[in-house]
PDB file of N, CA and C in Angstrom:
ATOM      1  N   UNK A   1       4.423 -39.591  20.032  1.00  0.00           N
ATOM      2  CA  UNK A   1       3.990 -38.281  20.485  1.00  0.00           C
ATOM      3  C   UNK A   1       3.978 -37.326  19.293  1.00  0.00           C
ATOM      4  N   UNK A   2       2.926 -36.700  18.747  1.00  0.00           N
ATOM      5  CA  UNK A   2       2.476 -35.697  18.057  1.00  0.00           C
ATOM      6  C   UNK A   2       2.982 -34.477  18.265  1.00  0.00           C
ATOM      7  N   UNK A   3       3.676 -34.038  17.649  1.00  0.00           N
ATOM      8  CA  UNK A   3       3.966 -31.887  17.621  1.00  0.00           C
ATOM      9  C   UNK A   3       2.582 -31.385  18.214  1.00  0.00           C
ATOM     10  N   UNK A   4       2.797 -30.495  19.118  1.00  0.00           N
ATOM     11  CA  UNK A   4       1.512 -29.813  18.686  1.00  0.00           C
ATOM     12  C   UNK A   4       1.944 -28.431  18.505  1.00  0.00           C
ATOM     13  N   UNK A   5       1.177 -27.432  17.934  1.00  0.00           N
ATOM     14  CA  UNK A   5       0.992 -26.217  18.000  1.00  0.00           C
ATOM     15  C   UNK A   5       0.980 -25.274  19.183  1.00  0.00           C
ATOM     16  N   UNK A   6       1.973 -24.495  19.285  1.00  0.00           N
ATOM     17  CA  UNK A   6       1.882 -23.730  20.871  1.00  0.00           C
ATOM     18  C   UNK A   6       0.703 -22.539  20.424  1.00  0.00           C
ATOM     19  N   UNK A   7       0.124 -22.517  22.005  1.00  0.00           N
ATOM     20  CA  UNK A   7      -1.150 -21.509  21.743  1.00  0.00           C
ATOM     21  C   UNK A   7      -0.477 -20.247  21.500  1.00  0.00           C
ATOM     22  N   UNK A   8      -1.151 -19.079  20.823  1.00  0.00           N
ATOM     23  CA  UNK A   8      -0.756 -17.808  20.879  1.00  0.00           C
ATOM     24  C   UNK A   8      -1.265 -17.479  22.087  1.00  0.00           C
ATOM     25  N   UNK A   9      -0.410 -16.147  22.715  1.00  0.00           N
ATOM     26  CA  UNK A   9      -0.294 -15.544  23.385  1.00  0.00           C
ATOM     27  C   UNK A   9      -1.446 -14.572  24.127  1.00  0.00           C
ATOM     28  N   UNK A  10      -2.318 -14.758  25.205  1.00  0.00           N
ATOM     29  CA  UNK A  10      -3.100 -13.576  25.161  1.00  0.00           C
ATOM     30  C   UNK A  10      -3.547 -12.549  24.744  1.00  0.00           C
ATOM     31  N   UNK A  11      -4.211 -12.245  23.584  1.00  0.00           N
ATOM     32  CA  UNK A  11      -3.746 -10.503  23.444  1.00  0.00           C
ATOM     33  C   UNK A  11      -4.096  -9.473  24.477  1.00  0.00           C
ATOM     34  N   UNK A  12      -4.897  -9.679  25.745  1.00  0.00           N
ATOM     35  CA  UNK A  12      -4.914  -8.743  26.550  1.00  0.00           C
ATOM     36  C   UNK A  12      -3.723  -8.584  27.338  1.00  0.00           C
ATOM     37  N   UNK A  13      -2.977  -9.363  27.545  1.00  0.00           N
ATOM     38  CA  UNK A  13      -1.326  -9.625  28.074  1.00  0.00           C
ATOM     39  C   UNK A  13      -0.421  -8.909  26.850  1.00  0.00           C
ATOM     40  N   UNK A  14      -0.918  -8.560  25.850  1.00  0.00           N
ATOM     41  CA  UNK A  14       0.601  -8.117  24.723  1.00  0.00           C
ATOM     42  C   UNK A  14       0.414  -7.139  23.851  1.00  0.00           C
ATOM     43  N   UNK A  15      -0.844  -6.642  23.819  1.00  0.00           N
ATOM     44  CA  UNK A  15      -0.560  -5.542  23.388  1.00  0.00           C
ATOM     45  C   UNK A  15      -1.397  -4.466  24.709  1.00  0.00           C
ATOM     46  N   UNK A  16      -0.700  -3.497  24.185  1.00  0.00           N
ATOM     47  CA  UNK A  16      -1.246  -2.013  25.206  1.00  0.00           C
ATOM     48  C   UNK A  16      -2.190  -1.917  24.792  1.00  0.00           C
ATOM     49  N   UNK A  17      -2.498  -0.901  26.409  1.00  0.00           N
ATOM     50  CA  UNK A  17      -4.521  -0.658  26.422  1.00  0.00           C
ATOM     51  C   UNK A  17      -4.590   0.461  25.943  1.00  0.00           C
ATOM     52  N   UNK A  18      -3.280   1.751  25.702  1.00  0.00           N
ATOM     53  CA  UNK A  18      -3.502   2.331  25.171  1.00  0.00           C
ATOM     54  C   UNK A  18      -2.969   2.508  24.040  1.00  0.00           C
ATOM     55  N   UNK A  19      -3.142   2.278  22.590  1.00  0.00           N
ATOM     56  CA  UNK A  19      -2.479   2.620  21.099  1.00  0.00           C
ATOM     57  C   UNK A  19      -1.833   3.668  21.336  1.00  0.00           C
ATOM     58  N   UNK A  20      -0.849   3.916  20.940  1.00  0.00           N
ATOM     59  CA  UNK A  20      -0.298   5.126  20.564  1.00  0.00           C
ATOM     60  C   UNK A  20      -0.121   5.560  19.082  1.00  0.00           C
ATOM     61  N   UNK A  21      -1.078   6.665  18.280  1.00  0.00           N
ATOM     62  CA  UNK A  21      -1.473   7.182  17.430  1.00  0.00           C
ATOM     63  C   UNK A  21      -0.007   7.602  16.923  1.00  0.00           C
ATOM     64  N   UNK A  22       0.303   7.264  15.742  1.00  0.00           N
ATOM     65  CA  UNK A  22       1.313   7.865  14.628  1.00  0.00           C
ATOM     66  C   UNK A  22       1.363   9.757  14.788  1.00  0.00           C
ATOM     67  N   UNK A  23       2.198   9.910  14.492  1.00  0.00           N
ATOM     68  CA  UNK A  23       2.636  11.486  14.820  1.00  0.00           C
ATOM     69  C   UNK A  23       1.634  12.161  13.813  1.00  0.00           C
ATOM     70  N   UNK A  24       0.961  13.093  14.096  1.00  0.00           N
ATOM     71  CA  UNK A  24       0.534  13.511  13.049  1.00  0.00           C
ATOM     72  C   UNK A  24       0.571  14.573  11.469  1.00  0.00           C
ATOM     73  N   UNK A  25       2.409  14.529  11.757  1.00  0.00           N
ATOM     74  CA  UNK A  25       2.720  14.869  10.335  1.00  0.00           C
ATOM     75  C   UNK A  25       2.792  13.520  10.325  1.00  0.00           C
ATOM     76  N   UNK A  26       3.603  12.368  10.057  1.00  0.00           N
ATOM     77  CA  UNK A  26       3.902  11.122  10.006  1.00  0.00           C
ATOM     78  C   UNK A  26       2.285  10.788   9.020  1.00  0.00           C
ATOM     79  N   UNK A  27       1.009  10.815   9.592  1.00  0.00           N
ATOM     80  CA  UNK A  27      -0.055  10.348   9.518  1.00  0.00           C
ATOM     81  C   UNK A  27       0.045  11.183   8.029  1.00  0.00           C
ATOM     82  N   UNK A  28      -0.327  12.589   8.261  1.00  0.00           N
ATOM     83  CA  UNK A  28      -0.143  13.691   7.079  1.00  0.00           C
ATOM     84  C   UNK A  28       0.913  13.026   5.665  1.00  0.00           C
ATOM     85  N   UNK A  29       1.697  12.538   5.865  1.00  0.00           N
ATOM     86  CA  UNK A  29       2.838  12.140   4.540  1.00  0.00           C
ATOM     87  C   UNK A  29       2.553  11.418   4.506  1.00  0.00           C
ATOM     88  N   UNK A  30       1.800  10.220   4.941  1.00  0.00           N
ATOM     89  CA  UNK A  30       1.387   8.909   4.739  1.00  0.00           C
ATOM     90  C   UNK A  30       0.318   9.015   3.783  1.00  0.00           C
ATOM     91  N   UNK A  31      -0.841   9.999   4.076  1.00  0.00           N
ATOM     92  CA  UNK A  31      -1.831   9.987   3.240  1.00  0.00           C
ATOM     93  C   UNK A  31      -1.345  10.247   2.120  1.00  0.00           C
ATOM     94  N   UNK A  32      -0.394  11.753   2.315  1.00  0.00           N
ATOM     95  CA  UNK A  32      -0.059  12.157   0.592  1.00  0.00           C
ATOM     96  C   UNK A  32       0.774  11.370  -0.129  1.00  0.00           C
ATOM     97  N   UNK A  33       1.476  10.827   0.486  1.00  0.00           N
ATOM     98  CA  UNK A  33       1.731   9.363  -0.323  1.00  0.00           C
ATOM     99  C   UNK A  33       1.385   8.772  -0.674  1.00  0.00           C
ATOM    100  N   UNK A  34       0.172   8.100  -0.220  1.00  0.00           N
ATOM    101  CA  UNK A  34      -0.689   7.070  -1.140  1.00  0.00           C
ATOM    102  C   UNK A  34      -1.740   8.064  -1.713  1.00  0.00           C
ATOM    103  N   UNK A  35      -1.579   9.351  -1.852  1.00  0.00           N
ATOM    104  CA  UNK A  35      -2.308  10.011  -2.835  1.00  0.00           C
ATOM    105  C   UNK A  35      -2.111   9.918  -3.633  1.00  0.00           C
ATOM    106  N   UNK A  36      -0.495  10.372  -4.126  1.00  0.00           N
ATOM    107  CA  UNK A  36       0.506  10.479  -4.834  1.00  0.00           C
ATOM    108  C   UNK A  36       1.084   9.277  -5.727  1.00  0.00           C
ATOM    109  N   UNK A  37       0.745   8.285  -5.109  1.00  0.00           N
ATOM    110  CA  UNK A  37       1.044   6.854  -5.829  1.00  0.00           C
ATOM    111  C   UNK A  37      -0.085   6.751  -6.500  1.00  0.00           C
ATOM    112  N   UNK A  38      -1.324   7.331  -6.234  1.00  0.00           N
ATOM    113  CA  UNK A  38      -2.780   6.615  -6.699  1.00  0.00           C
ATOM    114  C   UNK A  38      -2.665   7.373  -8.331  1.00  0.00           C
ATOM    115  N   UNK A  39      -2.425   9.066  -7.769  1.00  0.00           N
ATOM    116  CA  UNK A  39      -1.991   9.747  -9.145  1.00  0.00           C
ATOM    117  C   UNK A  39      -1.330   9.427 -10.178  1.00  0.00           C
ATOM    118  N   UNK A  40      -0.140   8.407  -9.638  1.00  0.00           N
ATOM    119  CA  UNK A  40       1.432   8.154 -10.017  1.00  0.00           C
ATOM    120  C   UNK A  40       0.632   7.193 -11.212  1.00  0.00           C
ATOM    121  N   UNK A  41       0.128   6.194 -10.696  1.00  0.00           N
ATOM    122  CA  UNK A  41      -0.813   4.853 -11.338  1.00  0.00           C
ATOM    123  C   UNK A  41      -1.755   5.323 -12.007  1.00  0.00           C
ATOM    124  N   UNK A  42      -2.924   6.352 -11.846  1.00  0.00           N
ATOM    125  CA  UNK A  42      -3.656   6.648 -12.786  1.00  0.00           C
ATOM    126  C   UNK A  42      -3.112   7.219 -14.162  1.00  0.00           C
ATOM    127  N   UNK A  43      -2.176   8.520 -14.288  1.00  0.00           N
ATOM    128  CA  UNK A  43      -1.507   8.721 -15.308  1.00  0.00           C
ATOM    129  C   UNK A  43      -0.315   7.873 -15.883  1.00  0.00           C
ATOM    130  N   UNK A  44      -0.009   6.491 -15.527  1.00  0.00           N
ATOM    131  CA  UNK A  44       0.604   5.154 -16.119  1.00  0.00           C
ATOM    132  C   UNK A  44      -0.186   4.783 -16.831  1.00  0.00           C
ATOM    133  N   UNK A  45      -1.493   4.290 -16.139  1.00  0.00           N
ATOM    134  CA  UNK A  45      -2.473   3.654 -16.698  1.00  0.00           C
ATOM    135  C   UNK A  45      -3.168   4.458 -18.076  1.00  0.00           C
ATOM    136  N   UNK A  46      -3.238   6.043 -18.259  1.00  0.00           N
ATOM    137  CA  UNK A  46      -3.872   6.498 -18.966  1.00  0.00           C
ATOM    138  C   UNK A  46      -2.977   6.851 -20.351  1.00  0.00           C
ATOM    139  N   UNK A  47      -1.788   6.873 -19.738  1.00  0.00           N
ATOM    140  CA  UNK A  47      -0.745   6.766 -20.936  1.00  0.00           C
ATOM    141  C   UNK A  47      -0.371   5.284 -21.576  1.00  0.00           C
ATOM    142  N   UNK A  48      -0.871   4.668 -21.261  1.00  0.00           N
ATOM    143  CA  UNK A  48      -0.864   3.692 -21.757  1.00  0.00           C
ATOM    144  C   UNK A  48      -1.640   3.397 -23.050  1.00  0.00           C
ATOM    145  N   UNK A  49      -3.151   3.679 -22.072  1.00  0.00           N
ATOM    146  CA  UNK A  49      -4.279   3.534 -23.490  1.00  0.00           C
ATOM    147  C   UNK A  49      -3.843   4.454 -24.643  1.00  0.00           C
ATOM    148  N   UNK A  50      -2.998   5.668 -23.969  1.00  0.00           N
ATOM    149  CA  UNK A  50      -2.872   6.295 -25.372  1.00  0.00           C
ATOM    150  C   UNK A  50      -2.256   6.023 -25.911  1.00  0.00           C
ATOM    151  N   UNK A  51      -1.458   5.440 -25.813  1.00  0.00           N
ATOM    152  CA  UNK A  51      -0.088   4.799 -26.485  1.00  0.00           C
ATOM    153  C   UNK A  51      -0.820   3.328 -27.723  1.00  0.00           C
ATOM    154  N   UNK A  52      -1.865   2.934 -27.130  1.00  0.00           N
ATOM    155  CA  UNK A  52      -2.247   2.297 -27.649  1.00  0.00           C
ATOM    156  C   UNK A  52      -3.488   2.516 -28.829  1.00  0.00           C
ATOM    157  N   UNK A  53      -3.818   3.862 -29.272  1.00  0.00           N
ATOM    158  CA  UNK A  53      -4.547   4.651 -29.367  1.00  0.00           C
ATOM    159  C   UNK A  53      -3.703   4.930 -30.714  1.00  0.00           C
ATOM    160  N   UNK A  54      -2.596   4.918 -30.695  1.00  0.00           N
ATOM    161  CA  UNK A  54      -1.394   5.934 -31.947  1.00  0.00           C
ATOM    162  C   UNK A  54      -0.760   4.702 -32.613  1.00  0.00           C
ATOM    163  N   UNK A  55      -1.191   5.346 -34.057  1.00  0.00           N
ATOM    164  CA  UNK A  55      -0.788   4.522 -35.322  1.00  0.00           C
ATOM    165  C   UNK A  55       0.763   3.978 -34.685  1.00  0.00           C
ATOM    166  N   UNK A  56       0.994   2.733 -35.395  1.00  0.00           N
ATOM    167  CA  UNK A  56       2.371   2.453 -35.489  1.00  0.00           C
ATOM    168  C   UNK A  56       3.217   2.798 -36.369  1.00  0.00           C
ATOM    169  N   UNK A  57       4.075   3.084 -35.414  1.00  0.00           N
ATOM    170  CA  UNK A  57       5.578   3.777 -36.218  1.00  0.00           C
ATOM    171  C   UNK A  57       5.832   3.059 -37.100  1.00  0.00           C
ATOM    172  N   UNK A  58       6.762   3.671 -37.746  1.00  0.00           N
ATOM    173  CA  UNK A  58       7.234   3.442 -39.527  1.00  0.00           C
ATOM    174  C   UNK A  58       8.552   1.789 -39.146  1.00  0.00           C
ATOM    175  N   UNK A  59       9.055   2.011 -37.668  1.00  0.00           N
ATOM    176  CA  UNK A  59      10.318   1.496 -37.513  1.00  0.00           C
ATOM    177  C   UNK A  59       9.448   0.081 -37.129  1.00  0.00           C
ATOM    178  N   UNK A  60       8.064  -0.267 -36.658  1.00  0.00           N
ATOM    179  CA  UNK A  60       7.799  -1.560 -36.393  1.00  0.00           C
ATOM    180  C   UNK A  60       6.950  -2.367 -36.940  1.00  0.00           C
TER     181      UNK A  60
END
């Protein structure tokens, strides 16, 4: 006798018919957060090139 795989579950049986929408400050800090990270990463990324941009120090 072979294992088999149990079926998944209905999804009209498990999840609700109606979503319930994230609070909308909740929604609000979510965005500016991944605003804020996108910012966070662009000025990483741009300090970088500059870094790479500037003569090398005397010490390397």
């Amino acid at each position: 006798m072979t294992p088999t795989r149990p079926t998944p579950p209905d999804p009209a049986q498990t999840t609700p018919r109606h979503a319930v929408a994230p609070h909308p400050q909740l929604a609000d800090t979510m965005t500016e957060n991944a605003r804020l990270r996108t910012i966070a990463i662009t000025v990483m990324l741009e300090i970088a090139v500059l870094r790479e941009r500037l003569p090398p120090t005397a010490g390397e």
